[in-house]
N, C-alpha and C. Protein backbone atom coordinates (compact mmCIF):
# COMPACT_ATOMS: atom_id res chain seq x y z
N UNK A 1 218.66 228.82 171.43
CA UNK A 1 217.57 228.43 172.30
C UNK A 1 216.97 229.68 172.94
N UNK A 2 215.81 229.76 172.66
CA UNK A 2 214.85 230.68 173.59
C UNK A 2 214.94 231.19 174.68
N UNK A 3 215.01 232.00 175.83
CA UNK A 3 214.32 231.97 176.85
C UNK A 3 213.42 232.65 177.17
N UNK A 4 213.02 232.54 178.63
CA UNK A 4 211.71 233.18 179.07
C UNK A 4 212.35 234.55 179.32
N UNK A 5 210.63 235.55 178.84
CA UNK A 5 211.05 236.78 179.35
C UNK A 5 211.14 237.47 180.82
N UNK A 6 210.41 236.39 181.92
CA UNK A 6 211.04 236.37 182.86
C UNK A 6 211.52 235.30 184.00
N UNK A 7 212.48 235.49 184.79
CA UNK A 7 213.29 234.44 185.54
C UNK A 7 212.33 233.71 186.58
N UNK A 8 211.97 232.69 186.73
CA UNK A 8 210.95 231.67 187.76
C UNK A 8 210.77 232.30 188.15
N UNK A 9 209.53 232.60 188.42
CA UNK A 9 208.57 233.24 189.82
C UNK A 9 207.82 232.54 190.91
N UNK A 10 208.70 231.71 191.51
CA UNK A 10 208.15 231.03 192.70
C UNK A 10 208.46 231.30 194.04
N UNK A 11 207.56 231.04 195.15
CA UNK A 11 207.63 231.61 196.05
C UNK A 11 209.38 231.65 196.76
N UNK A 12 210.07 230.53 196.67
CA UNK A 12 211.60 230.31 197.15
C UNK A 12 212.19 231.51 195.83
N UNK A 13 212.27 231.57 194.97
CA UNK A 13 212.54 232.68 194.14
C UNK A 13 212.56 233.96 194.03
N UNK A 14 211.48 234.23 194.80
CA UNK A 14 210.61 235.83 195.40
C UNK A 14 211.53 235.73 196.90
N UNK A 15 211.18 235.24 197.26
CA UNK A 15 212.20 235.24 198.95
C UNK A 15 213.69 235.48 199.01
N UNK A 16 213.99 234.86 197.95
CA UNK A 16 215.78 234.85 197.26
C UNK A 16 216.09 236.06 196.93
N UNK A 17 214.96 236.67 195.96
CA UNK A 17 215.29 237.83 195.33
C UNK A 17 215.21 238.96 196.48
N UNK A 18 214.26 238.80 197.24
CA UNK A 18 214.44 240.00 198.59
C UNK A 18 215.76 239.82 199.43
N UNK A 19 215.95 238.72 200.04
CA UNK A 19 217.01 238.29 200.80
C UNK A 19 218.61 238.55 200.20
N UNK A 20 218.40 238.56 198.90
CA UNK A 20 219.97 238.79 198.41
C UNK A 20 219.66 240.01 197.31
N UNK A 21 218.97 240.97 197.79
CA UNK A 21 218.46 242.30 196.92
C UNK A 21 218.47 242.36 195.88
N UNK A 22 218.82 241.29 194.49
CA UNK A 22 218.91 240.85 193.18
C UNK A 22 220.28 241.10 193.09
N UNK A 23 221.11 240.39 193.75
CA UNK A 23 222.82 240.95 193.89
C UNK A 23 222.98 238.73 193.36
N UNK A 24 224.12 238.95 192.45
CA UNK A 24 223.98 237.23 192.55
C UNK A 24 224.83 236.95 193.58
N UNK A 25 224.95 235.72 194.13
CA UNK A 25 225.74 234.79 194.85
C UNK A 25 226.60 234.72 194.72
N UNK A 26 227.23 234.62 193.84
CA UNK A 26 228.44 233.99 193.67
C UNK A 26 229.64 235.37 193.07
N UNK A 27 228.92 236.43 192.03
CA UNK A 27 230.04 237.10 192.14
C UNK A 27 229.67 238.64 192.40
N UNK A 28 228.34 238.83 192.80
CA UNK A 28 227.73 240.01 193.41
C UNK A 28 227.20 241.28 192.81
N UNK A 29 227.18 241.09 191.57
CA UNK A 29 226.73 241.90 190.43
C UNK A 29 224.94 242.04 190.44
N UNK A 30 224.60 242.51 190.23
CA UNK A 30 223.35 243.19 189.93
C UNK A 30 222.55 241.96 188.99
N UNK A 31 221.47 241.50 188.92
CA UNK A 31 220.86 240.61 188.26
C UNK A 31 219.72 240.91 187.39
N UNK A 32 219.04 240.79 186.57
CA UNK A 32 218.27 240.88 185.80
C UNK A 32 217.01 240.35 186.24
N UNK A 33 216.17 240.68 186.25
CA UNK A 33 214.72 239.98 186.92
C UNK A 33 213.80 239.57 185.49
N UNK A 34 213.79 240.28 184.52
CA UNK A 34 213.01 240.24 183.06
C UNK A 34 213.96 240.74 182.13
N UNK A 35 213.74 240.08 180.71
CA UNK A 35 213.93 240.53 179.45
C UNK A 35 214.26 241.83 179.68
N UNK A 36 213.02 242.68 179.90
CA UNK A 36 213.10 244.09 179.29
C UNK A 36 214.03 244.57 179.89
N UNK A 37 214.44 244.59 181.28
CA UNK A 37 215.88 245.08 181.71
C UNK A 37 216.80 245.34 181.10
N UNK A 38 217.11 244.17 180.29
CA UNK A 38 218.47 243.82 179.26
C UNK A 38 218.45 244.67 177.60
N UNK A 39 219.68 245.06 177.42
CA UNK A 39 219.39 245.86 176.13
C UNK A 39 219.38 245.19 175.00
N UNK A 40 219.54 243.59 175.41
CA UNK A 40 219.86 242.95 174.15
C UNK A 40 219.72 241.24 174.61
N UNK A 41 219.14 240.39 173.66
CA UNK A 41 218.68 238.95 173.87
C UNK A 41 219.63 238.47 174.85
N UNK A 42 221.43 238.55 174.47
CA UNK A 42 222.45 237.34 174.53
C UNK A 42 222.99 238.14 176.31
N UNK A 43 222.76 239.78 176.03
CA UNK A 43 222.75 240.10 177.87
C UNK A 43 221.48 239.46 178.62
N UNK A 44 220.67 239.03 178.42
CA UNK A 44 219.61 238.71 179.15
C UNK A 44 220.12 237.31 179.44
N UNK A 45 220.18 236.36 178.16
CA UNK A 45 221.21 234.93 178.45
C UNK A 45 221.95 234.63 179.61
N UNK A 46 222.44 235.96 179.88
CA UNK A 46 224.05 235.83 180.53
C UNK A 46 223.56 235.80 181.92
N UNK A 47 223.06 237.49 182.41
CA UNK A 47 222.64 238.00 183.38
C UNK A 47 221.00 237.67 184.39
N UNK A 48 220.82 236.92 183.32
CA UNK A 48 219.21 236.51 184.36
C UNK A 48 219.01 235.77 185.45
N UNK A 49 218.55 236.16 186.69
CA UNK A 49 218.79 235.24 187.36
C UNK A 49 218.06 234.04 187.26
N UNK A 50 218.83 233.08 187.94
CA UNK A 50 218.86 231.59 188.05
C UNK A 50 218.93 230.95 189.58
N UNK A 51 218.10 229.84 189.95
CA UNK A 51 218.58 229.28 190.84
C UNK A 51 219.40 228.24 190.94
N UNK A 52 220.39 228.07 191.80
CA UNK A 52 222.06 227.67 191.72
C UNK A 52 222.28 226.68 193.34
N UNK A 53 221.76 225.70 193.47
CA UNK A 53 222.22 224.33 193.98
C UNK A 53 223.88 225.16 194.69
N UNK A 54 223.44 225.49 196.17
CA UNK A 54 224.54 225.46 196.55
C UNK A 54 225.64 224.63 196.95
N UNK A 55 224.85 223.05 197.62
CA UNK A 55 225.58 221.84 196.99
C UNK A 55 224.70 221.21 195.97
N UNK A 56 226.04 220.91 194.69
CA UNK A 56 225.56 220.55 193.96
C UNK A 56 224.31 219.05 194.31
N UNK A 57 223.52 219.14 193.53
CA UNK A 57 222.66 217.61 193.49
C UNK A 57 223.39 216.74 193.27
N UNK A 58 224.72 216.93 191.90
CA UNK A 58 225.14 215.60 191.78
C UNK A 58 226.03 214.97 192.85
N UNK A 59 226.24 215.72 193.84
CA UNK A 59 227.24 215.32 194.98
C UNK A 59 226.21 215.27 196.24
N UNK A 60 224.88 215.14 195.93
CA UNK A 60 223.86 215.16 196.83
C UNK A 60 223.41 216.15 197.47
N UNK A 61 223.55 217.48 196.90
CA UNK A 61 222.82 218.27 197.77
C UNK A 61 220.98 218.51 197.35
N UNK A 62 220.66 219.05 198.25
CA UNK A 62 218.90 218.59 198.18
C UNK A 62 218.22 219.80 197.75
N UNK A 63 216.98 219.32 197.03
CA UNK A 63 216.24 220.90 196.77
C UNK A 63 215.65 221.28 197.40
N UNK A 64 216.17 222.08 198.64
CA UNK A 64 215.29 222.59 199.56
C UNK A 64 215.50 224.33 199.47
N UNK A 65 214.81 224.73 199.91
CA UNK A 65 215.29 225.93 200.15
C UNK A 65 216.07 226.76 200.69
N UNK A 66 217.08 226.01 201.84
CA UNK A 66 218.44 226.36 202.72
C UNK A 66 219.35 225.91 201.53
N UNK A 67 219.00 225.39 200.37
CA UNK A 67 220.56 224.39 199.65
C UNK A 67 220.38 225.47 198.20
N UNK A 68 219.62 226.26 198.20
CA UNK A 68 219.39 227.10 196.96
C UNK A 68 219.74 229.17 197.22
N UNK A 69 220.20 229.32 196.34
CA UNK A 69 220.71 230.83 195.74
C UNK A 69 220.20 231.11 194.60
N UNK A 70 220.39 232.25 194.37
CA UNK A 70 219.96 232.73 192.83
C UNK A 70 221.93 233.20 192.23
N UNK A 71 221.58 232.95 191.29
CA UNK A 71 223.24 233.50 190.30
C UNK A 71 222.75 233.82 189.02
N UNK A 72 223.57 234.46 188.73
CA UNK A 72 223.51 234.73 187.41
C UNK A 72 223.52 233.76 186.49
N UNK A 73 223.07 233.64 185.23
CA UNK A 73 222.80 232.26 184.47
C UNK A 73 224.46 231.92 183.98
N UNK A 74 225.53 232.93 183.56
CA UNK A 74 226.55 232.30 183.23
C UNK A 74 227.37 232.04 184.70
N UNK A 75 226.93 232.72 185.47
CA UNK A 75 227.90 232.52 187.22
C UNK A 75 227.47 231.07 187.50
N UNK A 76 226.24 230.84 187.26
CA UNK A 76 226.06 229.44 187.76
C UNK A 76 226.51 228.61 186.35
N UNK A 77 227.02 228.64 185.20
CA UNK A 77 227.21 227.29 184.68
C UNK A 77 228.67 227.87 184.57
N UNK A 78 229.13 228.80 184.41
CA UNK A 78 230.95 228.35 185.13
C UNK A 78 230.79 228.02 186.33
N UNK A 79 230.45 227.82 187.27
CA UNK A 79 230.25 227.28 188.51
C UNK A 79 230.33 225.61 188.48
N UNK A 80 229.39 225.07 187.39
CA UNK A 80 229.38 223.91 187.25
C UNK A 80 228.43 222.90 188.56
N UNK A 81 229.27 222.44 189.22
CA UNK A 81 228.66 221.16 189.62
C UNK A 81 230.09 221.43 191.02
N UNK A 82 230.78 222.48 191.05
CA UNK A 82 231.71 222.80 192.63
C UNK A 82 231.18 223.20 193.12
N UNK A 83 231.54 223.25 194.81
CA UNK A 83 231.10 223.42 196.00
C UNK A 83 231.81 225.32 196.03
């Protein structure tokens, strides 16, 4: 599967990315903002950031912007759906 060459650009996204200096959430590593960063498709996969439901939705947490982080795309799906 494809992705984009770069990670959502919306205003809660842009605010995230200043507020947590492109460091992810969850395990504090350095994040990828675009494709070209990455030296290779399957690092871009891994490392791009993502926004990451700090409580999950399926346990009801809401999409607001206090309930959202950015993570890395594999930090947030080993993450899953835990608090």
């Amino acid at each position: 599967m494809s992705q984009s060459f770069r990670a959502q650009e919306t205003p809660i996204f842009e605010r995230l990315w200043i507020q947590q200096e492109g460091v992810c959430a969850l395990c504090g590593g350095p994040m990828l903002r675009n494709r070209f960063q990455a030296p290779h498709a399957r690092i871009w996969a891994r490392e791009r950031a993502t926004l990451d439901h700090i409580w999950p939705k399926s346990k009801g947490g809401k999409d607001t912007a206090e309930n959202l982080q950015l993570a890395h795309a594999h930090c947030n799906k080993v993450k899953g759906n835990h608090v």
